[in-house]
PDB file of N, CA and C in Angstrom:
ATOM      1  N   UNK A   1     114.976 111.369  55.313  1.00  0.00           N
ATOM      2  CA  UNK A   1     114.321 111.133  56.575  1.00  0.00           C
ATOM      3  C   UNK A   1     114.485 109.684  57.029  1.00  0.00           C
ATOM      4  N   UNK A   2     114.161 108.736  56.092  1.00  0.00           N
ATOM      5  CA  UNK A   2     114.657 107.107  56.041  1.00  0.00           C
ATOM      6  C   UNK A   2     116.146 106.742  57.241  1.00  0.00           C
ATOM      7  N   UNK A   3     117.069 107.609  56.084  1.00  0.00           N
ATOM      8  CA  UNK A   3     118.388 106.920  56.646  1.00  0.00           C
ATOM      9  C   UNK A   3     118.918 107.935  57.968  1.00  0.00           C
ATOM     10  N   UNK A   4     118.251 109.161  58.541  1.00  0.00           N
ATOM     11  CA  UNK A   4     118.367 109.386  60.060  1.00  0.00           C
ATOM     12  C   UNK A   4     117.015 108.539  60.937  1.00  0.00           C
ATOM     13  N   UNK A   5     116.109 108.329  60.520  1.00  0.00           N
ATOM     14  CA  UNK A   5     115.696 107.863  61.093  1.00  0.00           C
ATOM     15  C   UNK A   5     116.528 105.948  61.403  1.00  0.00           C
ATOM     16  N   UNK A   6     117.587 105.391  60.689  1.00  0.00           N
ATOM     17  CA  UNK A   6     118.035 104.558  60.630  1.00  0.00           C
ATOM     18  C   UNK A   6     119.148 104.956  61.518  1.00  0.00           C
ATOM     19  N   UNK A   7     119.414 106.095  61.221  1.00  0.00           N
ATOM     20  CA  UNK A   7     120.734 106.111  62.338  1.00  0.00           C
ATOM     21  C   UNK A   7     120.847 106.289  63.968  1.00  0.00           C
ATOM     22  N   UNK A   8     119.474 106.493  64.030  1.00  0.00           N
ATOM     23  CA  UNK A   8     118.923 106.947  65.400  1.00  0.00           C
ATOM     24  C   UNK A   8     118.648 105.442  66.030  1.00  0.00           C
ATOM     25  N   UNK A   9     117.924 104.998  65.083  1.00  0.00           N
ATOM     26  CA  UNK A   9     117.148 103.254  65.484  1.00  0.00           C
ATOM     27  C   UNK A   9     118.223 102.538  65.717  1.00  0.00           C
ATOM     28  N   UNK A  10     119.472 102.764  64.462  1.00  0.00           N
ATOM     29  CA  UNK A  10     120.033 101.415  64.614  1.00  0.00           C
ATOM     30  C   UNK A  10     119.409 100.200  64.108  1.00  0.00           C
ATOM     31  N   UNK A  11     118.876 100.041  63.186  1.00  0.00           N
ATOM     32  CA  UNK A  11     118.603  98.166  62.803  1.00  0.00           C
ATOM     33  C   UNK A  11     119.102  97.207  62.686  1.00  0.00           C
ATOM     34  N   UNK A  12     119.305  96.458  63.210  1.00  0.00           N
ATOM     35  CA  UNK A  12     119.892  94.988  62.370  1.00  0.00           C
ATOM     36  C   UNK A  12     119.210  95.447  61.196  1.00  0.00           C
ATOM     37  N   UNK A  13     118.359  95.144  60.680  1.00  0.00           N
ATOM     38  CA  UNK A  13     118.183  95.327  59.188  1.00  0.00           C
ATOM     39  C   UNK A  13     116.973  96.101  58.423  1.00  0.00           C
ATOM     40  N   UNK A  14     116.373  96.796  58.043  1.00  0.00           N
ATOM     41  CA  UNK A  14     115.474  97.750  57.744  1.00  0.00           C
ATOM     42  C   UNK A  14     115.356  97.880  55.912  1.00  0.00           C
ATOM     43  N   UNK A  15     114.121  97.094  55.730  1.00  0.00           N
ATOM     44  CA  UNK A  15     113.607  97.659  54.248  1.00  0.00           C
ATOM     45  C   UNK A  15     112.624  98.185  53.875  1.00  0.00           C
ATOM     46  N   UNK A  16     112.276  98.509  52.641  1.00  0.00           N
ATOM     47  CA  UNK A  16     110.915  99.445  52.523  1.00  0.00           C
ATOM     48  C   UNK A  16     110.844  99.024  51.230  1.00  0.00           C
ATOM     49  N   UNK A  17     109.326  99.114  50.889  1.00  0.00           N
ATOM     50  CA  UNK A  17     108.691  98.524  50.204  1.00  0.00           C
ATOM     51  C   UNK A  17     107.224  98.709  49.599  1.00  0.00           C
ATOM     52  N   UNK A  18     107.208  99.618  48.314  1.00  0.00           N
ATOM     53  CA  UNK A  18     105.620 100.495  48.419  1.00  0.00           C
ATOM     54  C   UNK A  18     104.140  99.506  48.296  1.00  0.00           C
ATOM     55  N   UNK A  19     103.549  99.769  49.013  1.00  0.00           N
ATOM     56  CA  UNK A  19     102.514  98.978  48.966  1.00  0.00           C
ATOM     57  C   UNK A  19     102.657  97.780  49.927  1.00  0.00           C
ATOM     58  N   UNK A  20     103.444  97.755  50.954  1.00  0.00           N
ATOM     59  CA  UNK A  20     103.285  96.881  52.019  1.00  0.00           C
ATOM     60  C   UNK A  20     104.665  96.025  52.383  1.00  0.00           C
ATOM     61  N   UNK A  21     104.648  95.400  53.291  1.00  0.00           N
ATOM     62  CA  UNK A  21     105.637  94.542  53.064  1.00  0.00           C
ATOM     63  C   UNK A  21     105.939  93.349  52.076  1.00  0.00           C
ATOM     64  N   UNK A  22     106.977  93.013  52.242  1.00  0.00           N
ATOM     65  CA  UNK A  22     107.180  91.985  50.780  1.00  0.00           C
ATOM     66  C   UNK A  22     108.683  90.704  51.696  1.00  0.00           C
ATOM     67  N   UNK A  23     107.732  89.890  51.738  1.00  0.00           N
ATOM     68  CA  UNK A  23     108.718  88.448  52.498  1.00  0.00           C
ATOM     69  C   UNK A  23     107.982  87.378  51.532  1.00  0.00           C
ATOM     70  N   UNK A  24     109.533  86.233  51.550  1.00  0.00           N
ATOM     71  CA  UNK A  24     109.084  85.066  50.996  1.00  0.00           C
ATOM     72  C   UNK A  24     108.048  84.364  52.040  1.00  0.00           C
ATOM     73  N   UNK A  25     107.711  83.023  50.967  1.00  0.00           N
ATOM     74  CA  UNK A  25     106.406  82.667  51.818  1.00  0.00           C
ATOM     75  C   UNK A  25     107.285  81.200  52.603  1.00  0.00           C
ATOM     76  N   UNK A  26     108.631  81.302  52.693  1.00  0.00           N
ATOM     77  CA  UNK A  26     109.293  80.031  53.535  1.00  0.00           C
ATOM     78  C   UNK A  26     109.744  81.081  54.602  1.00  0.00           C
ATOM     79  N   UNK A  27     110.004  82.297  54.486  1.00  0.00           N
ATOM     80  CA  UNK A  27     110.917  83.347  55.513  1.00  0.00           C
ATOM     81  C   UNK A  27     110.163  84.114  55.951  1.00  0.00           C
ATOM     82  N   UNK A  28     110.591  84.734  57.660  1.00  0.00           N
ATOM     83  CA  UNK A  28     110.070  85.609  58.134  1.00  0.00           C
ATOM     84  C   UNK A  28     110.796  87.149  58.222  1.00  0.00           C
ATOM     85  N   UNK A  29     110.576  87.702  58.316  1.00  0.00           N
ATOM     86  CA  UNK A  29     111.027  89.522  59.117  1.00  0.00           C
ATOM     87  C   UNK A  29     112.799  88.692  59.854  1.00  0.00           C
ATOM     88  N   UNK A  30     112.199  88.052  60.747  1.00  0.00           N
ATOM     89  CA  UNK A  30     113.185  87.519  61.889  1.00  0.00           C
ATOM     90  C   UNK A  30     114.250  86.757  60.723  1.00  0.00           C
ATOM     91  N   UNK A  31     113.895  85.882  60.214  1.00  0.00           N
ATOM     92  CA  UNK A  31     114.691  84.990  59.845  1.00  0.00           C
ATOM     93  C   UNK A  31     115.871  85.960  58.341  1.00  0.00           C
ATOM     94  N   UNK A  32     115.093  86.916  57.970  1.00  0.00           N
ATOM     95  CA  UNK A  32     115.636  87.661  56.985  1.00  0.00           C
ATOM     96  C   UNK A  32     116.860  89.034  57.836  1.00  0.00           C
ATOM     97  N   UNK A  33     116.156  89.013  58.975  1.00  0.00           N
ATOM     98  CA  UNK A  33     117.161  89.974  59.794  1.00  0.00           C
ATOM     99  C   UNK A  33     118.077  89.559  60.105  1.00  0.00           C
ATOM    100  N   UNK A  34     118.103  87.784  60.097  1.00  0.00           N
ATOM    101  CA  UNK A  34     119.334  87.373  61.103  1.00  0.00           C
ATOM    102  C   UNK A  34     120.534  86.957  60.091  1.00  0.00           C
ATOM    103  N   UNK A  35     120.432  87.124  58.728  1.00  0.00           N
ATOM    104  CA  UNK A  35     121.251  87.146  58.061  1.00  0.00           C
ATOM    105  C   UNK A  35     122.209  87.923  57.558  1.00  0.00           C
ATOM    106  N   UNK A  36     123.609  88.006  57.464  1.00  0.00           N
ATOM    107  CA  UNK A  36     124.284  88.995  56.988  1.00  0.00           C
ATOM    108  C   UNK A  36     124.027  89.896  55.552  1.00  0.00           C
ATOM    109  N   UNK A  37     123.762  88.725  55.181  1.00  0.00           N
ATOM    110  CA  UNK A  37     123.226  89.745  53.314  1.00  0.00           C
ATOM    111  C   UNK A  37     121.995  89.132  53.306  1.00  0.00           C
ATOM    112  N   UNK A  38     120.894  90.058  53.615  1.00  0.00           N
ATOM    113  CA  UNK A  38     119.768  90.002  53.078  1.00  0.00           C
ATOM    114  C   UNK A  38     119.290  90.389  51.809  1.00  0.00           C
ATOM    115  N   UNK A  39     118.050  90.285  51.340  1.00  0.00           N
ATOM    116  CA  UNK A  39     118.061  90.097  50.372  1.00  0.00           C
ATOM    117  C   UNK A  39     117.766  92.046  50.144  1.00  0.00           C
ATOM    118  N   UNK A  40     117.559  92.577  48.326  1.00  0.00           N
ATOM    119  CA  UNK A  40     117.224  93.678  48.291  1.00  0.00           C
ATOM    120  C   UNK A  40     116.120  94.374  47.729  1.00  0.00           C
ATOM    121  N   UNK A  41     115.477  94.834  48.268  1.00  0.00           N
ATOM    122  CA  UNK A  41     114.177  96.095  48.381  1.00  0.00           C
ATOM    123  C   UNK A  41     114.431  97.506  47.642  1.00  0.00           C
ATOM    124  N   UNK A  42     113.044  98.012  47.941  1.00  0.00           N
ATOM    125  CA  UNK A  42     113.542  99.447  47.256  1.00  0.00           C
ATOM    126  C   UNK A  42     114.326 100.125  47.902  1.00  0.00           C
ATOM    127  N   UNK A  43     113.987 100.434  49.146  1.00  0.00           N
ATOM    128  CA  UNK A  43     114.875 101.051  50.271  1.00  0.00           C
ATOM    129  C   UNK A  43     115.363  99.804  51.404  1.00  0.00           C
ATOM    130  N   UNK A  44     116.287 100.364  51.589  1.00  0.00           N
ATOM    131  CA  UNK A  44     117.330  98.983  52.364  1.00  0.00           C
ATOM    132  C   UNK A  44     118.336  99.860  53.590  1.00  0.00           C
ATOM    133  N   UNK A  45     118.476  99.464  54.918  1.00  0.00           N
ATOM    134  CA  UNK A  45     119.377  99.815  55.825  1.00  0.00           C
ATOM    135  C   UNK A  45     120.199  98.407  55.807  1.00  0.00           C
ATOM    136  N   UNK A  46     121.098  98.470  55.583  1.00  0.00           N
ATOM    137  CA  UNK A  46     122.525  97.628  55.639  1.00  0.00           C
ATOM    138  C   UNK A  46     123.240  97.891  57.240  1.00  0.00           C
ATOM    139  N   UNK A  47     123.341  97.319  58.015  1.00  0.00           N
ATOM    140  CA  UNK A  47     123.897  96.814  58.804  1.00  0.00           C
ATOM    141  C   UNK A  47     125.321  96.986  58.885  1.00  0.00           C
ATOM    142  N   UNK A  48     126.089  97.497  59.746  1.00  0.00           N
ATOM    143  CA  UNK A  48     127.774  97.154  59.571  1.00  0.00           C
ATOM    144  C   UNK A  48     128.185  96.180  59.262  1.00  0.00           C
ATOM    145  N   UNK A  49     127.625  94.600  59.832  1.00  0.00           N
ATOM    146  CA  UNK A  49     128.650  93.627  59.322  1.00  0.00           C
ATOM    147  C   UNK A  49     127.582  93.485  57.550  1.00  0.00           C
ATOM    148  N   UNK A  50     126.879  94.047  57.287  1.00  0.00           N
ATOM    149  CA  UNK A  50     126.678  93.276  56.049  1.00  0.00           C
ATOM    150  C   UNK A  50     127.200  94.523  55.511  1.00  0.00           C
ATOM    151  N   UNK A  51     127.662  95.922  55.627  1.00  0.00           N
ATOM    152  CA  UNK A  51     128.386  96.320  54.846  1.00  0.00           C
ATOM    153  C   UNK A  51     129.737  95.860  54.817  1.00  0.00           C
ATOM    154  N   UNK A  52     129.942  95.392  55.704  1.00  0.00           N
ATOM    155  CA  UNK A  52     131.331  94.462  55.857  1.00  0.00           C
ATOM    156  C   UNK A  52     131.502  93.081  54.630  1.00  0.00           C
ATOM    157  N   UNK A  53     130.363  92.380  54.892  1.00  0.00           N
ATOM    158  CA  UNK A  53     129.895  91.751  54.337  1.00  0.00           C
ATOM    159  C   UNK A  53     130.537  91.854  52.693  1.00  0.00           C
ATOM    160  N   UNK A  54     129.814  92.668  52.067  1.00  0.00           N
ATOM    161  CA  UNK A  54     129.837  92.756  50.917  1.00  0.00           C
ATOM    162  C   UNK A  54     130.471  93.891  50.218  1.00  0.00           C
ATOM    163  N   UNK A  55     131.711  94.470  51.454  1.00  0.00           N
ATOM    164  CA  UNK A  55     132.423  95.288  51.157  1.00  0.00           C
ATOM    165  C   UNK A  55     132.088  96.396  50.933  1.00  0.00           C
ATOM    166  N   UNK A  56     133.000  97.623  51.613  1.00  0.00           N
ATOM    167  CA  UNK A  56     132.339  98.379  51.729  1.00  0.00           C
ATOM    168  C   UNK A  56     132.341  99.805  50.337  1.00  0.00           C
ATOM    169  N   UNK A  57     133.111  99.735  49.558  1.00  0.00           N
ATOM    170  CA  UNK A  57     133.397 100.514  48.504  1.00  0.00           C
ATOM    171  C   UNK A  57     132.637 100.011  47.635  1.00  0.00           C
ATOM    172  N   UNK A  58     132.270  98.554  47.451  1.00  0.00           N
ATOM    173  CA  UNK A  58     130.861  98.005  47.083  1.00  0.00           C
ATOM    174  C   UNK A  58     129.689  98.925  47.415  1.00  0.00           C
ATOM    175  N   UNK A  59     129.511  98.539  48.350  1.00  0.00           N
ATOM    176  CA  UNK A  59     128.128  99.440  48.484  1.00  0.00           C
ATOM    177  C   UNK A  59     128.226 100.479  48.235  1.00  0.00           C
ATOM    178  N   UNK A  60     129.312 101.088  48.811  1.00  0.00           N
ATOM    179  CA  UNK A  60     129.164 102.711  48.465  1.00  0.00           C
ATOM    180  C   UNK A  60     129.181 103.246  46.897  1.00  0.00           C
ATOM    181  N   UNK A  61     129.841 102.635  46.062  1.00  0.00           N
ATOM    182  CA  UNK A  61     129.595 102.857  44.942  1.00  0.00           C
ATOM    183  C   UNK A  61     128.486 101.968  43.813  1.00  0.00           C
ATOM    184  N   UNK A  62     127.635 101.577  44.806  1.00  0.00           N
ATOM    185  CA  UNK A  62     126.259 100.862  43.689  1.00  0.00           C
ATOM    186  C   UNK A  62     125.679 102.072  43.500  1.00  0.00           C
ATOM    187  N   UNK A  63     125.359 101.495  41.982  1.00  0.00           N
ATOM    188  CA  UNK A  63     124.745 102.039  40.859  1.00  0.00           C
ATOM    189  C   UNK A  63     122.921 102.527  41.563  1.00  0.00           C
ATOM    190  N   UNK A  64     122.791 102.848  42.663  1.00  0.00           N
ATOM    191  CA  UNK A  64     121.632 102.671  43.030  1.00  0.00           C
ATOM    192  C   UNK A  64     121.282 105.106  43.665  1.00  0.00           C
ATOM    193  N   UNK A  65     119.803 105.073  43.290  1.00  0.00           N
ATOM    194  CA  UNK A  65     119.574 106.458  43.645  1.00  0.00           C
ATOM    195  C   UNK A  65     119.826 106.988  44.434  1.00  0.00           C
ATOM    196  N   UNK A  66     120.291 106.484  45.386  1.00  0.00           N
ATOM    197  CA  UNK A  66     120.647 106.984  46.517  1.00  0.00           C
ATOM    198  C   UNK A  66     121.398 106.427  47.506  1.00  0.00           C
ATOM    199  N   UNK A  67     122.555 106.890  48.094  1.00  0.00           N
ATOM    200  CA  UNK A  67     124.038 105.994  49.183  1.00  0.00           C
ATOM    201  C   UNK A  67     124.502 106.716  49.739  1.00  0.00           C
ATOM    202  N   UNK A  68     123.844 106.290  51.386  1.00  0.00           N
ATOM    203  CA  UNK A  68     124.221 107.488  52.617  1.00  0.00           C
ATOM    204  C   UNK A  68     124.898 106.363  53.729  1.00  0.00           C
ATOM    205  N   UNK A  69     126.335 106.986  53.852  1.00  0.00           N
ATOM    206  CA  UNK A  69     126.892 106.352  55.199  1.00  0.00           C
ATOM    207  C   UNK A  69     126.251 106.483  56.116  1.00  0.00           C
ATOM    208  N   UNK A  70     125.739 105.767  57.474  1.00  0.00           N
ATOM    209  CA  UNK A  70     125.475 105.699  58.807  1.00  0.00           C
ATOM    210  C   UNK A  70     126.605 106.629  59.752  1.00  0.00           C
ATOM    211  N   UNK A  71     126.415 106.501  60.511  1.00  0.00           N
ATOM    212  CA  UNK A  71     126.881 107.148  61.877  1.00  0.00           C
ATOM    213  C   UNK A  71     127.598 105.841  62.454  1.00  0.00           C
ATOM    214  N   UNK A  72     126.291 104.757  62.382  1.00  0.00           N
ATOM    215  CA  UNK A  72     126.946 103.463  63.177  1.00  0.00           C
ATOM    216  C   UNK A  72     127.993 102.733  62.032  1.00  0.00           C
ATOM    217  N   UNK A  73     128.287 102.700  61.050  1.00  0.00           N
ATOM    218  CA  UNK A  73     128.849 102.369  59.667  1.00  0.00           C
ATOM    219  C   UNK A  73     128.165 101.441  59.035  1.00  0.00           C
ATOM    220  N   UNK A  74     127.011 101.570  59.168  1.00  0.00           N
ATOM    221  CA  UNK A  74     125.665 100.795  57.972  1.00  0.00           C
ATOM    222  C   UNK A  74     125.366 101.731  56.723  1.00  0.00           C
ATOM    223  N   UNK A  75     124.732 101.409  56.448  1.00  0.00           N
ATOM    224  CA  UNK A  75     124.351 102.372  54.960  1.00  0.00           C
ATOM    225  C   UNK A  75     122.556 101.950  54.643  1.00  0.00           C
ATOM    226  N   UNK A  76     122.449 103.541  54.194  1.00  0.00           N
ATOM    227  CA  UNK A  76     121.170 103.581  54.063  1.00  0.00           C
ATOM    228  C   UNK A  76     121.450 103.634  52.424  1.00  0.00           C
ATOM    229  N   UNK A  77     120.392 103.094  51.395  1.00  0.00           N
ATOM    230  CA  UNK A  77     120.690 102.802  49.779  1.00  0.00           C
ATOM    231  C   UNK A  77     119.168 102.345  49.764  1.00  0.00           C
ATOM    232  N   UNK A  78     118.674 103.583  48.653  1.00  0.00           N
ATOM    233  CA  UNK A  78     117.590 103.418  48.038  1.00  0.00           C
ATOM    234  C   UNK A  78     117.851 103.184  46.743  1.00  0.00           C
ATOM    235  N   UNK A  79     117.578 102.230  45.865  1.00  0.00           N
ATOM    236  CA  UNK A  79     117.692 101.415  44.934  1.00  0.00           C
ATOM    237  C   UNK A  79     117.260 102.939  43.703  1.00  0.00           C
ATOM    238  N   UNK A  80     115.820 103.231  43.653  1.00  0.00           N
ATOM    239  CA  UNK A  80     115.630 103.579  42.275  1.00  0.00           C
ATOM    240  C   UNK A  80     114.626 104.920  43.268  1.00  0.00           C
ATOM    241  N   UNK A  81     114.506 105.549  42.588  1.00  0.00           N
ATOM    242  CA  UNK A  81     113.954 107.093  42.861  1.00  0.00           C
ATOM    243  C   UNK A  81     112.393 106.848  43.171  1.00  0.00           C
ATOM    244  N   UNK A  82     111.940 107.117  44.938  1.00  0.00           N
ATOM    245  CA  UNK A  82     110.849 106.672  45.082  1.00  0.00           C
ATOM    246  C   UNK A  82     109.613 107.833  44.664  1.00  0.00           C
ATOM    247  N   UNK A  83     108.533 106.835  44.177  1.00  0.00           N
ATOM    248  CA  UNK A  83     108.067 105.392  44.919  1.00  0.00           C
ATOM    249  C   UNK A  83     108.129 104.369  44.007  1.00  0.00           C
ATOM    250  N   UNK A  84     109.386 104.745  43.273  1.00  0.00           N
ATOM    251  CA  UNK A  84     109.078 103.427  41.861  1.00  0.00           C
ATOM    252  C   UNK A  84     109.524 102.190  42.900  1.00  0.00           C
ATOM    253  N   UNK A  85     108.744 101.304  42.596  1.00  0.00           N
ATOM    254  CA  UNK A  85     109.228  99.300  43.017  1.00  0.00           C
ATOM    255  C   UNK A  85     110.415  98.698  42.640  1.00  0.00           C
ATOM    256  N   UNK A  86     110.759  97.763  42.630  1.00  0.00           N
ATOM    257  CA  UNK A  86     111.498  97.003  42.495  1.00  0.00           C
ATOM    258  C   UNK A  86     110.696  95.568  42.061  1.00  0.00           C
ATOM    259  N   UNK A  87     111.138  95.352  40.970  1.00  0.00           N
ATOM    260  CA  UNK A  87     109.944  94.161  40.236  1.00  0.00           C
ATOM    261  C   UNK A  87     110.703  93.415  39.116  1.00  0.00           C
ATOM    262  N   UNK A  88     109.952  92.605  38.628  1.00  0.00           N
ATOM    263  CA  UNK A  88     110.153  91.639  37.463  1.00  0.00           C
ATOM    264  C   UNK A  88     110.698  92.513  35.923  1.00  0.00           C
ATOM    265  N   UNK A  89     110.587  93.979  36.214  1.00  0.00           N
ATOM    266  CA  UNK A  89     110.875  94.845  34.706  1.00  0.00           C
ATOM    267  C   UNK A  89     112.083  95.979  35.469  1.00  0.00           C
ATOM    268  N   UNK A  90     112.097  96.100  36.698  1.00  0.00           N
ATOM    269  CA  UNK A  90     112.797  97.463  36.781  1.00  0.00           C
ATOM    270  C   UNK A  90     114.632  96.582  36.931  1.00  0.00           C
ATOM    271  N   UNK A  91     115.011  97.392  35.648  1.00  0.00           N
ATOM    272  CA  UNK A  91     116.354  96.694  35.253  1.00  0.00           C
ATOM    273  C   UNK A  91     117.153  97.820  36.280  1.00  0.00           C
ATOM    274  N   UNK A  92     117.155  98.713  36.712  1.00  0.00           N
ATOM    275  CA  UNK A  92     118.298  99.349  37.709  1.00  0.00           C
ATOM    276  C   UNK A  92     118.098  98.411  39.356  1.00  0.00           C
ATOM    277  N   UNK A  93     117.181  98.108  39.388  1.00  0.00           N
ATOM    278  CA  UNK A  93     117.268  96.643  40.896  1.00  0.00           C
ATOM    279  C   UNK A  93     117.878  95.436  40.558  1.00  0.00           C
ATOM    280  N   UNK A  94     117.976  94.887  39.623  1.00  0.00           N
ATOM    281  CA  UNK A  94     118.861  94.135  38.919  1.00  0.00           C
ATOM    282  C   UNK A  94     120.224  94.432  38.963  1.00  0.00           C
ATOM    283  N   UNK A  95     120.749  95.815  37.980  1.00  0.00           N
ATOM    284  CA  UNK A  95     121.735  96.149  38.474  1.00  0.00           C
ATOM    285  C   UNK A  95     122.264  96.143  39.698  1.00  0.00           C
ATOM    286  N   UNK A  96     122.081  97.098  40.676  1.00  0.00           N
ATOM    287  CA  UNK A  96     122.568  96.845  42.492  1.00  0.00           C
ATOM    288  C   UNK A  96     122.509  95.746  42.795  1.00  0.00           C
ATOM    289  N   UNK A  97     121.443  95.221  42.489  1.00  0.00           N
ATOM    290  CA  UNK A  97     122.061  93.692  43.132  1.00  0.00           C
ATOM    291  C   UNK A  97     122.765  93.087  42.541  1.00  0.00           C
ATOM    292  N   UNK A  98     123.127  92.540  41.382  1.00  0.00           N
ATOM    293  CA  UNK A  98     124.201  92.170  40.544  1.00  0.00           C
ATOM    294  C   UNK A  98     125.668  93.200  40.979  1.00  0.00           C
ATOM    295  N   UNK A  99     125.746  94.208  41.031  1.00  0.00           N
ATOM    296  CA  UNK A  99     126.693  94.765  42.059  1.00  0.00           C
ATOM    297  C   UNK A  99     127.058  94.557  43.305  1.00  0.00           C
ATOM    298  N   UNK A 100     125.902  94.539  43.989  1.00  0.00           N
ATOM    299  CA  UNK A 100     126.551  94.070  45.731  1.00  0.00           C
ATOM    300  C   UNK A 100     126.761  92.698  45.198  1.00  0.00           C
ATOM    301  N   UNK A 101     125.778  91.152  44.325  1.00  0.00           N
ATOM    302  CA  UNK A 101     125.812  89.958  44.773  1.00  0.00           C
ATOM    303  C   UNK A 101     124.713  89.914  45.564  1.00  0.00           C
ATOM    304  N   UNK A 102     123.430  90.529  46.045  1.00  0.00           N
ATOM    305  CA  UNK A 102     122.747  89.865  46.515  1.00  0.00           C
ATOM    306  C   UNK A 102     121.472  89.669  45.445  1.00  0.00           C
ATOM    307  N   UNK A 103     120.474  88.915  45.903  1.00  0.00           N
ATOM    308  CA  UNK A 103     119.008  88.416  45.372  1.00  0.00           C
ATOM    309  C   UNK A 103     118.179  89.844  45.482  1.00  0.00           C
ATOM    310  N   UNK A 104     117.185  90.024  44.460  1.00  0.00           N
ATOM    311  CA  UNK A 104     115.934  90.941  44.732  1.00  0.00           C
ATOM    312  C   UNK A 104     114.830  90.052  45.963  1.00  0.00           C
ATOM    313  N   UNK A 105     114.317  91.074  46.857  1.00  0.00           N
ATOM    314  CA  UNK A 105     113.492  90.427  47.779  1.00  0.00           C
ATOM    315  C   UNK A 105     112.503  89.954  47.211  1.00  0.00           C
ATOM    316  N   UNK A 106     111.787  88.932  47.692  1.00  0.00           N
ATOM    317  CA  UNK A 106     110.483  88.797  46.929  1.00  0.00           C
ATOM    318  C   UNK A 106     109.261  89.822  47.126  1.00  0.00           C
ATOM    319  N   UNK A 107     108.234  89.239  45.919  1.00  0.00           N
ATOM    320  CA  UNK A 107     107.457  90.238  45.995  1.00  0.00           C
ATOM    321  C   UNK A 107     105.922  90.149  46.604  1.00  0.00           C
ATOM    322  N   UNK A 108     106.148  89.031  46.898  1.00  0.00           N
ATOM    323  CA  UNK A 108     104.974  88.527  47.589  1.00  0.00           C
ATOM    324  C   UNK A 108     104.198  89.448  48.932  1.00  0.00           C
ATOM    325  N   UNK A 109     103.263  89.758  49.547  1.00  0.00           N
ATOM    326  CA  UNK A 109     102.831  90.660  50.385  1.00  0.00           C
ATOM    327  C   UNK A 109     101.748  90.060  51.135  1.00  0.00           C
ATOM    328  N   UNK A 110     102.083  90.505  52.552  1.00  0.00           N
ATOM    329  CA  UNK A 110     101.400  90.459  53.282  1.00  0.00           C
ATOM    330  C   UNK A 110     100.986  91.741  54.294  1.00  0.00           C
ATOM    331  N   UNK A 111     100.214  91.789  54.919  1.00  0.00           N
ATOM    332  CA  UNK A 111      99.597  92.854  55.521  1.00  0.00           C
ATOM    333  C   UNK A 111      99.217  92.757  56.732  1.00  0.00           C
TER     334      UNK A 111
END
């Protein structure tokens, strides 16, 4: 439901995150969207140029629960089988990101 509802929207950039949102406390929503490789969440919409970005047979083949092409050529990639997190112990968010090259998002929350 995530990644049509992503294909319909279109995002610059779209993550998910159980229990609320999760941004550093120097970065905003905005400032994390306007980057090509943002950082990674449990659930993540990738963008064309950041699948560009970080190549695209990359993404498509991370080690992650779930990897659905877009319509627009973004990718929808849910890290680990929800509603598990992404945290300081879950070693398969580690993995994907050590695969694409990007950072785990922080975990900090606001509401």
């Amino acid at each position: 439901m995530l990644a049509r509802a992503a294909d319909i929207l279109e995002p610059r950039w779209g993550f998910g995150r159980r229990g609320g949102i999760a941004v550093g406390t120097q970065e905003t929503v905005d400032d994390l969207a306007a980057r090509t490789t943002p950082p990674l969440y449990e659930y993540n919409v990738f963008r064309p140029e950041t699948v560009e970005a970080l190549g695209r047979e990359r993404v498509r083949s991370a080690p992650a629960w779930y990897v659905e092409e877009l319509d627009n050529g973004g990718v929808f990639l849910a890290v680990r089988e929800p509603p598990r997190q992404c945290g300081p112990a879950a070693e398969p968010c580690f993995e994907v990101g050590d695969h694409l090259g990007i950072a785990l998002g922080k975990t900090d929350r606001y509401h």
